[in-house]
N, C-alpha and C. Protein backbone atom coordinates (compact mmCIF):
# COMPACT_ATOMS: atom_id res chain seq x y z
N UNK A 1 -5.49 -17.68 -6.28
CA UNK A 1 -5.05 -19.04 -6.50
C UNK A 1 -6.23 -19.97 -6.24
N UNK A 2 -6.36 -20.95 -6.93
CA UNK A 2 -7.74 -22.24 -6.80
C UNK A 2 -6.93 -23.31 -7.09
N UNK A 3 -7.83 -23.80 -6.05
CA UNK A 3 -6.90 -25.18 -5.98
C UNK A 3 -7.82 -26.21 -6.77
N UNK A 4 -7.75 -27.87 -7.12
CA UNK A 4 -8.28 -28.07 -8.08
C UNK A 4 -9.77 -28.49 -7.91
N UNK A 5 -10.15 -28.12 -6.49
CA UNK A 5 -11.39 -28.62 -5.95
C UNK A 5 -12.33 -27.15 -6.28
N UNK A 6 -12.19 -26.18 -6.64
CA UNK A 6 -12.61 -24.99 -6.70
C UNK A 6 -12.80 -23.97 -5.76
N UNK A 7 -12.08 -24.39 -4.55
CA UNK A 7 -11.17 -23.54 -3.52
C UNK A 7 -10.57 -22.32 -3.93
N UNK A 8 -11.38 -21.39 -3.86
CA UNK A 8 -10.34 -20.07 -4.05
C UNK A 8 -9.47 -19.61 -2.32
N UNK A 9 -8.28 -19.57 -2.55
CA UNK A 9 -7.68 -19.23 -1.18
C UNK A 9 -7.42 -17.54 -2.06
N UNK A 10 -7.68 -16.70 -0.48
CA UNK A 10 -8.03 -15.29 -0.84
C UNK A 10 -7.01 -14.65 0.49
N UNK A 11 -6.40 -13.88 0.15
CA UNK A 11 -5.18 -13.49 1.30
C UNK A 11 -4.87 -14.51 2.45
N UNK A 12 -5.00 -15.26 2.10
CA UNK A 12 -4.35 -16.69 3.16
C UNK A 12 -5.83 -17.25 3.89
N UNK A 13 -6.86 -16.59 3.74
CA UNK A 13 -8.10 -16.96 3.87
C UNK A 13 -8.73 -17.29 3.49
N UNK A 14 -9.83 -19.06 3.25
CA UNK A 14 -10.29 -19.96 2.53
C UNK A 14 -11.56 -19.06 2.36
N UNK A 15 -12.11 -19.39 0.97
CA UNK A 15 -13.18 -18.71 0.77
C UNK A 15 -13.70 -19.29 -0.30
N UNK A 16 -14.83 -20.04 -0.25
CA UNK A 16 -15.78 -21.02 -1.50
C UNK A 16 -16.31 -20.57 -1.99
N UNK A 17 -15.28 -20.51 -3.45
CA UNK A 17 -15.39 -20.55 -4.67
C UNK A 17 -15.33 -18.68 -4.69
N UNK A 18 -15.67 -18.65 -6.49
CA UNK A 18 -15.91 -17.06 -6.71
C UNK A 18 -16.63 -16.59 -6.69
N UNK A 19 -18.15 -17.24 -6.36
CA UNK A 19 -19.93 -16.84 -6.19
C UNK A 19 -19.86 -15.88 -5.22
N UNK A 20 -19.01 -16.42 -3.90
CA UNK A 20 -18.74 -16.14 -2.38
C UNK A 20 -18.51 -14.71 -2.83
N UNK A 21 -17.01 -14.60 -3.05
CA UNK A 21 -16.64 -13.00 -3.59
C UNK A 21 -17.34 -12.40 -4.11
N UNK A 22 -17.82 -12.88 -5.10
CA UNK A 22 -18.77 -11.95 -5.99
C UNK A 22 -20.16 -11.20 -5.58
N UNK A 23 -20.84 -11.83 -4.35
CA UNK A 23 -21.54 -11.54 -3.54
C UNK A 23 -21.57 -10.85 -2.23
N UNK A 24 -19.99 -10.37 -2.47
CA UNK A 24 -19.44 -9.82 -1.17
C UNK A 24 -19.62 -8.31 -1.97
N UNK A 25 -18.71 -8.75 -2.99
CA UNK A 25 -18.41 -7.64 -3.62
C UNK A 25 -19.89 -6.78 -4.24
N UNK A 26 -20.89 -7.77 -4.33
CA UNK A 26 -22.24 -6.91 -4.64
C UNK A 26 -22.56 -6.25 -3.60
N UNK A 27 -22.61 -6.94 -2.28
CA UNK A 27 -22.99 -6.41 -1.43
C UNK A 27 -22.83 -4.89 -0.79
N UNK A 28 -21.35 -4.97 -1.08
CA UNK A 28 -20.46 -3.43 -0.62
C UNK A 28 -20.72 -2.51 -1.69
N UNK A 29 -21.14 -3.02 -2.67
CA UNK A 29 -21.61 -1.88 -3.95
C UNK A 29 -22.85 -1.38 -3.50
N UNK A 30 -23.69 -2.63 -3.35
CA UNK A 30 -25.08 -1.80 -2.63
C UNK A 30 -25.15 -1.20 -1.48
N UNK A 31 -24.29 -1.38 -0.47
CA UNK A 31 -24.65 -0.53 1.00
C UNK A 31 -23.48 0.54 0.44
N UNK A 32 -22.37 0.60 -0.60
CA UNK A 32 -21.87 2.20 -0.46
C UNK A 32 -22.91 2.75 -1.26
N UNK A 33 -23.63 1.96 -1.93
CA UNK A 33 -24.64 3.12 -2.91
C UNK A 33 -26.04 3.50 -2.12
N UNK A 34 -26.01 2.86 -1.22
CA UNK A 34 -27.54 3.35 0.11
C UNK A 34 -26.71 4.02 0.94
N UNK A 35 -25.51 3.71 1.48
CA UNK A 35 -24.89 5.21 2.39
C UNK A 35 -25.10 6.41 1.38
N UNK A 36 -24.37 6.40 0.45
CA UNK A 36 -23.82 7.88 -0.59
C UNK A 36 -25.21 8.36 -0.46
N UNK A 37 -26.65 7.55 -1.43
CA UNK A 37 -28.01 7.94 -1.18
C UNK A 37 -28.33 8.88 -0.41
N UNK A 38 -28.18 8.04 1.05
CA UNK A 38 -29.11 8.59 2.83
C UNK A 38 -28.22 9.91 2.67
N UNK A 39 -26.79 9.75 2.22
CA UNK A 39 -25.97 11.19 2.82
C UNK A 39 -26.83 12.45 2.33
N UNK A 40 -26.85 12.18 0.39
CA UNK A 40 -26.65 13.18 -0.03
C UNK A 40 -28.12 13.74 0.24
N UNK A 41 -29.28 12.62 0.39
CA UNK A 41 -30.38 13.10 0.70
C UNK A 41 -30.17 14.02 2.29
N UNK A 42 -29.76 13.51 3.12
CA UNK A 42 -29.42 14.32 4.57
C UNK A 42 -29.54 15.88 3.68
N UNK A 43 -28.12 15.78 3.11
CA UNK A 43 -27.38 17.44 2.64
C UNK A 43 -28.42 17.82 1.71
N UNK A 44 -29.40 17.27 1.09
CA UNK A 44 -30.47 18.22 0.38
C UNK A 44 -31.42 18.75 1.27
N UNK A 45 -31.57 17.94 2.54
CA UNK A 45 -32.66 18.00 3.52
C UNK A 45 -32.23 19.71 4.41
N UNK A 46 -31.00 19.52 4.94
CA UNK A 46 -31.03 20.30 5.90
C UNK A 46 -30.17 21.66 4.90
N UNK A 47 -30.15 21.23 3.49
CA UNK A 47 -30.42 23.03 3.08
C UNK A 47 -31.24 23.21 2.51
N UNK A 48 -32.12 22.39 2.05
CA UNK A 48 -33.89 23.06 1.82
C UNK A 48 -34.91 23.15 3.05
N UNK A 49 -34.82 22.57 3.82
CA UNK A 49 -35.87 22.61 4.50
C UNK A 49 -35.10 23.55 6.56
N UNK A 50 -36.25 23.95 6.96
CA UNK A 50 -36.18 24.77 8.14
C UNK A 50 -35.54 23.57 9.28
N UNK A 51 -34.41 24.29 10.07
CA UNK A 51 -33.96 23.52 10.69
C UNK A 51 -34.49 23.99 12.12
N UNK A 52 -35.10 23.32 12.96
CA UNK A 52 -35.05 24.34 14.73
C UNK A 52 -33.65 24.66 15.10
N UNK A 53 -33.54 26.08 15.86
CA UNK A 53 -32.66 26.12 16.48
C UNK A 53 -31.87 25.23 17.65
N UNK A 54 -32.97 24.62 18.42
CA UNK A 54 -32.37 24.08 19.06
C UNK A 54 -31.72 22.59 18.57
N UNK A 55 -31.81 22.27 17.27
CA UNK A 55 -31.52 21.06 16.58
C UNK A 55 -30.20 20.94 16.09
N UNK A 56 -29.55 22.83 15.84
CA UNK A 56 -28.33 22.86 14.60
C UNK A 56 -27.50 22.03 14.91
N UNK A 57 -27.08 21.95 16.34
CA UNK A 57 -25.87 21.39 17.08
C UNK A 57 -25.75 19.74 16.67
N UNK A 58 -26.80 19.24 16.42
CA UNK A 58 -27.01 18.10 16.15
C UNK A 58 -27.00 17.84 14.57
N UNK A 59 -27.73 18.98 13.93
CA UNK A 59 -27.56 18.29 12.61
C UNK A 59 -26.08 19.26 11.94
N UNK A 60 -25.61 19.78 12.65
CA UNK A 60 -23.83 19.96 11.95
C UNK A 60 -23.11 18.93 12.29
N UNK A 61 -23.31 18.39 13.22
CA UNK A 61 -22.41 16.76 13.81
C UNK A 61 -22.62 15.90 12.89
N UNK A 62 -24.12 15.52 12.92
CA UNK A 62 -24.44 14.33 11.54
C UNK A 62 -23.67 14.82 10.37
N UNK A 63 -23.71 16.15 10.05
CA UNK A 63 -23.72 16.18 8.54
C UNK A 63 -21.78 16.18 8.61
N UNK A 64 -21.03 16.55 9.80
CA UNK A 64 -19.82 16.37 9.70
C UNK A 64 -19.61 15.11 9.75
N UNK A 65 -20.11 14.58 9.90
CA UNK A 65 -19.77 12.53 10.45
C UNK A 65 -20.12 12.28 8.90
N UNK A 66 -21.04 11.92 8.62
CA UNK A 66 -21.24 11.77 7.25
C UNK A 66 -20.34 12.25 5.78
N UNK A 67 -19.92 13.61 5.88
CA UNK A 67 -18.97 13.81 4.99
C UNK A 67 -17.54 13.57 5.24
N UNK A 68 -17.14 13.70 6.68
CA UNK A 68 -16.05 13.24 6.95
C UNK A 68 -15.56 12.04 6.93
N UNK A 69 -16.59 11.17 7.64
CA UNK A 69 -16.03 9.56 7.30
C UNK A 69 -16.69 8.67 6.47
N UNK A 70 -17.92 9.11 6.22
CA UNK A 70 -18.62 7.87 5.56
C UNK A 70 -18.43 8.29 3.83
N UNK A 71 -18.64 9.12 3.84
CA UNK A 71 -18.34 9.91 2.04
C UNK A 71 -17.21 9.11 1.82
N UNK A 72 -16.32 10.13 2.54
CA UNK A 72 -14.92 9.62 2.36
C UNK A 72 -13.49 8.52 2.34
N UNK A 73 -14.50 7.61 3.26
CA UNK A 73 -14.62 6.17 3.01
C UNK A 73 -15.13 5.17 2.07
N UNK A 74 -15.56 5.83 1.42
CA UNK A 74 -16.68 4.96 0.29
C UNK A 74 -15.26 5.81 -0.64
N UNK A 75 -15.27 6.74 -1.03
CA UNK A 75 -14.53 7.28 -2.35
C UNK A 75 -13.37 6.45 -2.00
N UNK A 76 -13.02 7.01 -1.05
CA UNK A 76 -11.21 6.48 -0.84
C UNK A 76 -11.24 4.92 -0.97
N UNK A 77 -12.25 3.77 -0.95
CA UNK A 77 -11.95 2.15 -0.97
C UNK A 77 -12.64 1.97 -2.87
N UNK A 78 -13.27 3.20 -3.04
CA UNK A 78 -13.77 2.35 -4.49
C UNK A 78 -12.96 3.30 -5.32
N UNK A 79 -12.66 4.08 -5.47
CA UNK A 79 -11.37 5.40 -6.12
C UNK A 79 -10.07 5.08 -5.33
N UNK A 80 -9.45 4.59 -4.64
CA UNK A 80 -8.28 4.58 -4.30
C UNK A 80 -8.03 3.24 -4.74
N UNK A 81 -6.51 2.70 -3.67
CA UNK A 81 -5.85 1.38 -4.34
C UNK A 81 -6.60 0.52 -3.32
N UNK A 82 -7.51 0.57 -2.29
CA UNK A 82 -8.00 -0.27 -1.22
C UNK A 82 -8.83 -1.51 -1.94
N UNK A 83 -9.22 -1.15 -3.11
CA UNK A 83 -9.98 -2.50 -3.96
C UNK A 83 -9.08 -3.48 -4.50
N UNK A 84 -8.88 -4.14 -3.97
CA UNK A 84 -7.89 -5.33 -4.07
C UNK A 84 -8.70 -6.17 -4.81
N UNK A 85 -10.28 -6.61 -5.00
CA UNK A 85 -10.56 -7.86 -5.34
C UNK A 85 -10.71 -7.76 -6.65
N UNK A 86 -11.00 -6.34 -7.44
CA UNK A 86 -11.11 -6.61 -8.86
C UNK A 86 -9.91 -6.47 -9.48
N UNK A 87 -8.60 -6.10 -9.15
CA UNK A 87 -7.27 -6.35 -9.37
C UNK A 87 -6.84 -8.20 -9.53
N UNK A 88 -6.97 -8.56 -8.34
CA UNK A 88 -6.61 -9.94 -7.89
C UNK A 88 -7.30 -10.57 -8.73
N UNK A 89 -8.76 -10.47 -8.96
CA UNK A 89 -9.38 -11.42 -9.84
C UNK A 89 -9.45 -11.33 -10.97
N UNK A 90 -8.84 -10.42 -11.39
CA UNK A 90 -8.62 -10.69 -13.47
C UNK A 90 -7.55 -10.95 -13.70
């Protein structure tokens, strides 16, 4: 809804204009596309290259944190119904 001053009100929260959004919405495109990046580079890293033993413990944690929540957070808000703003705004 915009009111006639060019006020977009956005879930009951004032937010100027659609530049605002639209720059939000770039933003979260570029940091899920530099997370997905760092991940998948991680997962090329630690199966091509020699890991120390005394390191595994550490890099099975990262690489579970990473596919467990951060992957799967990025798919599930840009592939699921969690994207509300390009719905709302057309």
């Amino acid at each position: 809804m915009v009111t006639s001053d060019g006020i977009c009100l956005f879930h009951g929260a004032l937010a100027v204009g659609k530049e605002e959004l639209m720059e939000k919405h770039v933003f979260r495109k570029k940091l899920a596309t530099f997370l997905s990046a760092v991940s998948f580079l991680y997962l090329f890293a630690i199966t091509f290259l020699e890991i120390p033993a005394a390191n595994k413990d550490n890099v099975n944690i990262i690489l579970g944190f990473l596919l467990g929540t951060a992957i799967s957070t990025i798919l599930g808000y840009y592939f699921g119904d969690s994207d509300k703003t390009d719905k709302e705004t057309k």
